[in-house]
PDB file of N, CA and C in Angstrom:
ATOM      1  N   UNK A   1       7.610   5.441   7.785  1.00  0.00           N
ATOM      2  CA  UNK A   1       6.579   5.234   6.798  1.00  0.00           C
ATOM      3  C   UNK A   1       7.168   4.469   5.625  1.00  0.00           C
ATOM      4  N   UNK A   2       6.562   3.195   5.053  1.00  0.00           N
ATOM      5  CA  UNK A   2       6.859   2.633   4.163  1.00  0.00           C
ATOM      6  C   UNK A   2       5.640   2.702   3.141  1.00  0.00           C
ATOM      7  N   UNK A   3       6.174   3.350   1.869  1.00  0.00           N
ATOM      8  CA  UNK A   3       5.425   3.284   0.651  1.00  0.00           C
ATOM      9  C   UNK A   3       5.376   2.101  -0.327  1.00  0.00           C
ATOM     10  N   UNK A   4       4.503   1.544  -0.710  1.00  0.00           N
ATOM     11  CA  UNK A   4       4.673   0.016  -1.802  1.00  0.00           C
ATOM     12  C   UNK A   4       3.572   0.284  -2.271  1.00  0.00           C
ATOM     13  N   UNK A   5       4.264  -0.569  -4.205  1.00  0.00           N
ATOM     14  CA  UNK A   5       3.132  -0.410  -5.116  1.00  0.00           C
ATOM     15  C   UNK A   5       2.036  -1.894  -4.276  1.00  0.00           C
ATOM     16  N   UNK A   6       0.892  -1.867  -5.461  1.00  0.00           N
ATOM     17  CA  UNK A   6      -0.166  -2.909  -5.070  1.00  0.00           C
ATOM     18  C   UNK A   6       0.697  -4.443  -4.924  1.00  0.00           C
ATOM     19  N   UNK A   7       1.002  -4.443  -5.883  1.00  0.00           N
ATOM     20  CA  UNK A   7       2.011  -5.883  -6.352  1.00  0.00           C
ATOM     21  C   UNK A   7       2.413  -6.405  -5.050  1.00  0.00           C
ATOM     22  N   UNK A   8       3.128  -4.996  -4.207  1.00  0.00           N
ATOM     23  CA  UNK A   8       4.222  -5.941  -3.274  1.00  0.00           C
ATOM     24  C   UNK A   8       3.442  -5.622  -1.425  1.00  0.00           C
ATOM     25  N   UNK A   9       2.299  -5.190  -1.829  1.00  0.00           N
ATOM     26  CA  UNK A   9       1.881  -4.338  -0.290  1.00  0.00           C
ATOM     27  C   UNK A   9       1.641  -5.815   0.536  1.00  0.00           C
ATOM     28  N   UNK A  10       0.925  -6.784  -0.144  1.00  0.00           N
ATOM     29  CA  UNK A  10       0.590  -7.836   1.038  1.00  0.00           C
ATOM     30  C   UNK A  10       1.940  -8.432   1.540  1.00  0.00           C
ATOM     31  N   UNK A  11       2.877  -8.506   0.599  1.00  0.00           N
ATOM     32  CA  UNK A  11       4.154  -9.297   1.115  1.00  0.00           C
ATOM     33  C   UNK A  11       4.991  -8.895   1.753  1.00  0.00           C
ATOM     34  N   UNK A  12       5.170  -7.235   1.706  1.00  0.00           N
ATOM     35  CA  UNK A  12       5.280  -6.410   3.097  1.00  0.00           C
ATOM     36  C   UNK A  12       5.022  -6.527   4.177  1.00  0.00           C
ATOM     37  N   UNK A  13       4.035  -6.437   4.087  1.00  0.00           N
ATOM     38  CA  UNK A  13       2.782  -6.742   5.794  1.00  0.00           C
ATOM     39  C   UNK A  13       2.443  -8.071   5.934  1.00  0.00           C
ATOM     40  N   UNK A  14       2.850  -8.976   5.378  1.00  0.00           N
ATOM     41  CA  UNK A  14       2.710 -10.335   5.734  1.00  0.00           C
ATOM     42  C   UNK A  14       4.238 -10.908   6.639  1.00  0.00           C
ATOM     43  N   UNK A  15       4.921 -10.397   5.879  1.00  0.00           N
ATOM     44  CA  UNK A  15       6.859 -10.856   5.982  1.00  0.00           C
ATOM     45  C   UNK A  15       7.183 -10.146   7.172  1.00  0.00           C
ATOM     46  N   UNK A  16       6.993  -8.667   7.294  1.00  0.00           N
ATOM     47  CA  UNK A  16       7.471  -8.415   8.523  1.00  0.00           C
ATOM     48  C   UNK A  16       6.340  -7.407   9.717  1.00  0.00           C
ATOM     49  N   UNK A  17       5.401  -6.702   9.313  1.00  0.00           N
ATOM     50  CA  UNK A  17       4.964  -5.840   9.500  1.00  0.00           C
ATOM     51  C   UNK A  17       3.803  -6.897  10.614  1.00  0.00           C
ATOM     52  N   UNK A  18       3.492  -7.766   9.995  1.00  0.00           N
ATOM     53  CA  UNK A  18       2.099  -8.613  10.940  1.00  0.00           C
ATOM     54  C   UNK A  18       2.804  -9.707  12.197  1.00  0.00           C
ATOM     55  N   UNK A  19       4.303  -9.836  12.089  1.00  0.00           N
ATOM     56  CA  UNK A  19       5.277  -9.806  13.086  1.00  0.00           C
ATOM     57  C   UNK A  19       5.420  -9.253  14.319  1.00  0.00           C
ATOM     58  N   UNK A  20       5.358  -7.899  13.250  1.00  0.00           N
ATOM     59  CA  UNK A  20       5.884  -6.746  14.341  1.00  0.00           C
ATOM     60  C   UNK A  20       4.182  -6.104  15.415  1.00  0.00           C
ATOM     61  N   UNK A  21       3.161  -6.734  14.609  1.00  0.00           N
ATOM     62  CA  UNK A  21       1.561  -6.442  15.086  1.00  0.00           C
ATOM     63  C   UNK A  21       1.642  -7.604  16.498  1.00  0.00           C
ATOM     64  N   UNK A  22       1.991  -8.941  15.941  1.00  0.00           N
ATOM     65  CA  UNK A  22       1.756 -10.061  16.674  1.00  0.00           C
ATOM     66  C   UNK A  22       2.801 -10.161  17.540  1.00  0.00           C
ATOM     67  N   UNK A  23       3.992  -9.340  18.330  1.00  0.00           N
ATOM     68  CA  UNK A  23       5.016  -9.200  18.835  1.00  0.00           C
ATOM     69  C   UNK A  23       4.294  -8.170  19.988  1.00  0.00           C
ATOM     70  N   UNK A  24       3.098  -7.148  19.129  1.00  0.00           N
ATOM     71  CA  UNK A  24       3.151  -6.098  20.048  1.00  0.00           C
ATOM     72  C   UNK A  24       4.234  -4.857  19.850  1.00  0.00           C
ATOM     73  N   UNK A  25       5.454  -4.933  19.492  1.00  0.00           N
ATOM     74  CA  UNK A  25       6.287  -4.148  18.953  1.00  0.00           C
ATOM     75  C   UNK A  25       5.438  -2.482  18.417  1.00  0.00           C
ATOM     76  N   UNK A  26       4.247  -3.043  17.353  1.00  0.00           N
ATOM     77  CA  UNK A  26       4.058  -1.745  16.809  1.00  0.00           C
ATOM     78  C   UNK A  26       2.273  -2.072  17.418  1.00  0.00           C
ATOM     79  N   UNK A  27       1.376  -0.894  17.357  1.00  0.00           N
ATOM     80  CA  UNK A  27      -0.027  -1.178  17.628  1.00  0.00           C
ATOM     81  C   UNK A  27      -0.981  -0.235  17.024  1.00  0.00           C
ATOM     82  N   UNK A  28      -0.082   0.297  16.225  1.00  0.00           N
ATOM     83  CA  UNK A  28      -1.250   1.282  14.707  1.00  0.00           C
ATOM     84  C   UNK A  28      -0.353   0.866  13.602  1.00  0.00           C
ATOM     85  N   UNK A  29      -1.174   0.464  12.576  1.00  0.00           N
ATOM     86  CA  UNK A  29       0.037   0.513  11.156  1.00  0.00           C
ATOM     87  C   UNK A  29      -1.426   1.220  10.271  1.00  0.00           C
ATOM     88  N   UNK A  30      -0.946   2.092   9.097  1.00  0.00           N
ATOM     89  CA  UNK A  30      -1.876   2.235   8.151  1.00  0.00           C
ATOM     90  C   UNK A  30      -0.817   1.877   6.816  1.00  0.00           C
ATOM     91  N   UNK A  31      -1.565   1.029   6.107  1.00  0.00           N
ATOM     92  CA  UNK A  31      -1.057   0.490   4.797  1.00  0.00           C
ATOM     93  C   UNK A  31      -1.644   1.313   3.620  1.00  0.00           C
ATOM     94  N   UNK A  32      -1.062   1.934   2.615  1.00  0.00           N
ATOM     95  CA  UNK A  32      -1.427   2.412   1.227  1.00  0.00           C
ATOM     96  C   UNK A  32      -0.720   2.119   0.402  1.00  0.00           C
ATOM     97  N   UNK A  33      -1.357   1.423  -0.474  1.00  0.00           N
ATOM     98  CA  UNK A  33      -0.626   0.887  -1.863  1.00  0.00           C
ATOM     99  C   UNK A  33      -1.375   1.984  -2.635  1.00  0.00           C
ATOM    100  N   UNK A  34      -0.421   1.853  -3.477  1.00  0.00           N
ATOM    101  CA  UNK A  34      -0.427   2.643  -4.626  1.00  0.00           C
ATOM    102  C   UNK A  34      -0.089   2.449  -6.128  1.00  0.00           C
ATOM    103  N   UNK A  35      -0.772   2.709  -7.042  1.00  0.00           N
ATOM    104  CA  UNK A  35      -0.923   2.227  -8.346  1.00  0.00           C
ATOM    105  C   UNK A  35      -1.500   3.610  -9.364  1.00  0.00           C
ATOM    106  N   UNK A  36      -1.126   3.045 -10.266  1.00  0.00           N
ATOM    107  CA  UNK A  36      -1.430   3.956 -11.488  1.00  0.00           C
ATOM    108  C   UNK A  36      -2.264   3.583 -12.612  1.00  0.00           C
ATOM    109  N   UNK A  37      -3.472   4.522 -13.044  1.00  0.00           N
ATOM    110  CA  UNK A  37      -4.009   3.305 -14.135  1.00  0.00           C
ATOM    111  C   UNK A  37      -3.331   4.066 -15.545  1.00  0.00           C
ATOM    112  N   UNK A  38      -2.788   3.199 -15.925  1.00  0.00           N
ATOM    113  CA  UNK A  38      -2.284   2.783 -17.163  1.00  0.00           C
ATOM    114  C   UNK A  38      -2.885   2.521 -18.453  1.00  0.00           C
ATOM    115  N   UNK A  39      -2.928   3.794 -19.250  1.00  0.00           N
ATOM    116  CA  UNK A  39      -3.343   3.173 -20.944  1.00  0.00           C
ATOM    117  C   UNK A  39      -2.360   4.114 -21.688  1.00  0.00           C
ATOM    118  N   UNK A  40      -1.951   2.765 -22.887  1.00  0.00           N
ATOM    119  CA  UNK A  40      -1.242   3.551 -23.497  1.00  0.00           C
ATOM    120  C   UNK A  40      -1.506   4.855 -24.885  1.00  0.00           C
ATOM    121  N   UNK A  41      -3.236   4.498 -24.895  1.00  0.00           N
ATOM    122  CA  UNK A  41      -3.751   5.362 -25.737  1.00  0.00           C
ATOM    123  C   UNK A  41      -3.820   6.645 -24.762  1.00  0.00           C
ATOM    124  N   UNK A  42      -3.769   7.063 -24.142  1.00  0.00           N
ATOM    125  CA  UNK A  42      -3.999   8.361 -23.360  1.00  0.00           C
ATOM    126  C   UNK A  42      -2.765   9.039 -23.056  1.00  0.00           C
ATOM    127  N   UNK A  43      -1.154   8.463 -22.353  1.00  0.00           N
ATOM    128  CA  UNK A  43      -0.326   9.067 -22.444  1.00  0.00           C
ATOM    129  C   UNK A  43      -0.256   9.637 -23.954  1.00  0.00           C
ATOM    130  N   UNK A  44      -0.201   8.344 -25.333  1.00  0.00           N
ATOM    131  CA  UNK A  44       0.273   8.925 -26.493  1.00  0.00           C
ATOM    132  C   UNK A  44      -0.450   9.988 -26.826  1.00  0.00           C
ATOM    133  N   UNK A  45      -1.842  10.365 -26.464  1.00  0.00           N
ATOM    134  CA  UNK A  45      -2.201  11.583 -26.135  1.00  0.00           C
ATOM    135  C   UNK A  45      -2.167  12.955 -25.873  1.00  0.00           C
ATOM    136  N   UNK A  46      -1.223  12.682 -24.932  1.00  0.00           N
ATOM    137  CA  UNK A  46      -0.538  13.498 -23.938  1.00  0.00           C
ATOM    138  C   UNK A  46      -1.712  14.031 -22.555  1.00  0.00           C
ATOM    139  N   UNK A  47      -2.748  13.418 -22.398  1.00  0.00           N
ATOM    140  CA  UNK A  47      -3.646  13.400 -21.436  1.00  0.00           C
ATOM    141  C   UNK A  47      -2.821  12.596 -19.837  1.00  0.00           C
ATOM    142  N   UNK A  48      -2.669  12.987 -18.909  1.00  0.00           N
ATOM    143  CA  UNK A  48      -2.288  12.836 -17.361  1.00  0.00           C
ATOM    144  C   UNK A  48      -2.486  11.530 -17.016  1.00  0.00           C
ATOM    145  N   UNK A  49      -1.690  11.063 -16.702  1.00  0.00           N
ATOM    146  CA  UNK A  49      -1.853   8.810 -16.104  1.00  0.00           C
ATOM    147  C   UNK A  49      -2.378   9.231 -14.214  1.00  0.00           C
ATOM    148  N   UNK A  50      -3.452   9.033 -14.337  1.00  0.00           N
ATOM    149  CA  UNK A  50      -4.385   8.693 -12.904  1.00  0.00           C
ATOM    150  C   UNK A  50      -3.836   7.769 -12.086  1.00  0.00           C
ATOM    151  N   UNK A  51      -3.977   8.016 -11.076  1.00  0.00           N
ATOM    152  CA  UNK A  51      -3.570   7.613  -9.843  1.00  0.00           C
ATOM    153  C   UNK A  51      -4.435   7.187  -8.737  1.00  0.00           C
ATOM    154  N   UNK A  52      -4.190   6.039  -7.913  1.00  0.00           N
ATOM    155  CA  UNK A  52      -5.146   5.614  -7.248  1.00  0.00           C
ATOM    156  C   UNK A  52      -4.204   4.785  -6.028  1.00  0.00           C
ATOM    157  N   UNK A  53      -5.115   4.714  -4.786  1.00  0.00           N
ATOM    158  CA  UNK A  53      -4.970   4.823  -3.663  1.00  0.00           C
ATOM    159  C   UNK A  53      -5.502   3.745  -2.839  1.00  0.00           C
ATOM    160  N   UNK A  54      -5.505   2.063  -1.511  1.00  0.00           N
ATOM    161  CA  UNK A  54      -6.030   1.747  -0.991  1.00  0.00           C
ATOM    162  C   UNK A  54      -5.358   1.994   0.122  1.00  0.00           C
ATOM    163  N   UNK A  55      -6.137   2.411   0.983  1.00  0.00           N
ATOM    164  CA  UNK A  55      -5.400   2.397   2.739  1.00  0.00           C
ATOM    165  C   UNK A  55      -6.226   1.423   3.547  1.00  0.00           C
ATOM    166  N   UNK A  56      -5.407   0.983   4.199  1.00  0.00           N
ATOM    167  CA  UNK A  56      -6.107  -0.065   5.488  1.00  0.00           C
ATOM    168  C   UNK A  56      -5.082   0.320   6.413  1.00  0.00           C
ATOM    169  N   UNK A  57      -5.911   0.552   7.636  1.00  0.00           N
ATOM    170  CA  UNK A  57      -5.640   0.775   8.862  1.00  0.00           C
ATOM    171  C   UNK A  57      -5.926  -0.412   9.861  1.00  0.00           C
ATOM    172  N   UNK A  58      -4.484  -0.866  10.535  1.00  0.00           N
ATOM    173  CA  UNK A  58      -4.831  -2.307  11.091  1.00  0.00           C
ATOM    174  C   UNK A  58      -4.411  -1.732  12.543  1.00  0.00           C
ATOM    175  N   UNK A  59      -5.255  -2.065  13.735  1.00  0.00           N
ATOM    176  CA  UNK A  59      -4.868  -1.990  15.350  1.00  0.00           C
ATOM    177  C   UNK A  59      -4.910  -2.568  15.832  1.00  0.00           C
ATOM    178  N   UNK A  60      -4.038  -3.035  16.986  1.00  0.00           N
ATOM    179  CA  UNK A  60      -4.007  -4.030  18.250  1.00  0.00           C
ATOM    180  C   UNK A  60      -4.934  -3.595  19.058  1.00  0.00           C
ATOM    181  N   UNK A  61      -5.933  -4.515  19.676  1.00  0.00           N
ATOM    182  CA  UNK A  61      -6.087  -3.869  20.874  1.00  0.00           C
ATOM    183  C   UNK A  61      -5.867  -3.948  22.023  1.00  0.00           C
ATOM    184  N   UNK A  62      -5.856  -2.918  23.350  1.00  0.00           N
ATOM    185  CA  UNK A  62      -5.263  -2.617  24.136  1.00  0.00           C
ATOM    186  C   UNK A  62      -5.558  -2.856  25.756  1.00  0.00           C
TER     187      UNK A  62
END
């Protein structure tokens, strides 16, 4: 399992992961990037920095 923020998830799965799809090698991948929303009026707060989630599930078929 490989974890990556938003920034770097496509260049992951572009560089080696859609390789390893188009090789056949692998034939389920699920991708989740992950990110945080960010303000700096709310940490100085002391209120909790939210968290957020996209998954894509990519398959070969068979």
């Amino acid at each position: 399992m490989v974890v990556v923020d938003v920034g770097c998830m496509a260049s992951v799965f572009s560089g080696y992961f859609f390789d390893q799809l188009k090789a056949k090698k692998i034939n389920k991948i699920l991708i989740v990037a992950t990110g945080a929303l960010m303000s700096p009026l709310s940490s100085q707060q002391g209120e909790t920095i939210p968290g957020i989630a996209h998954a894509v599930a990519i398959e070969n078929e068979v």
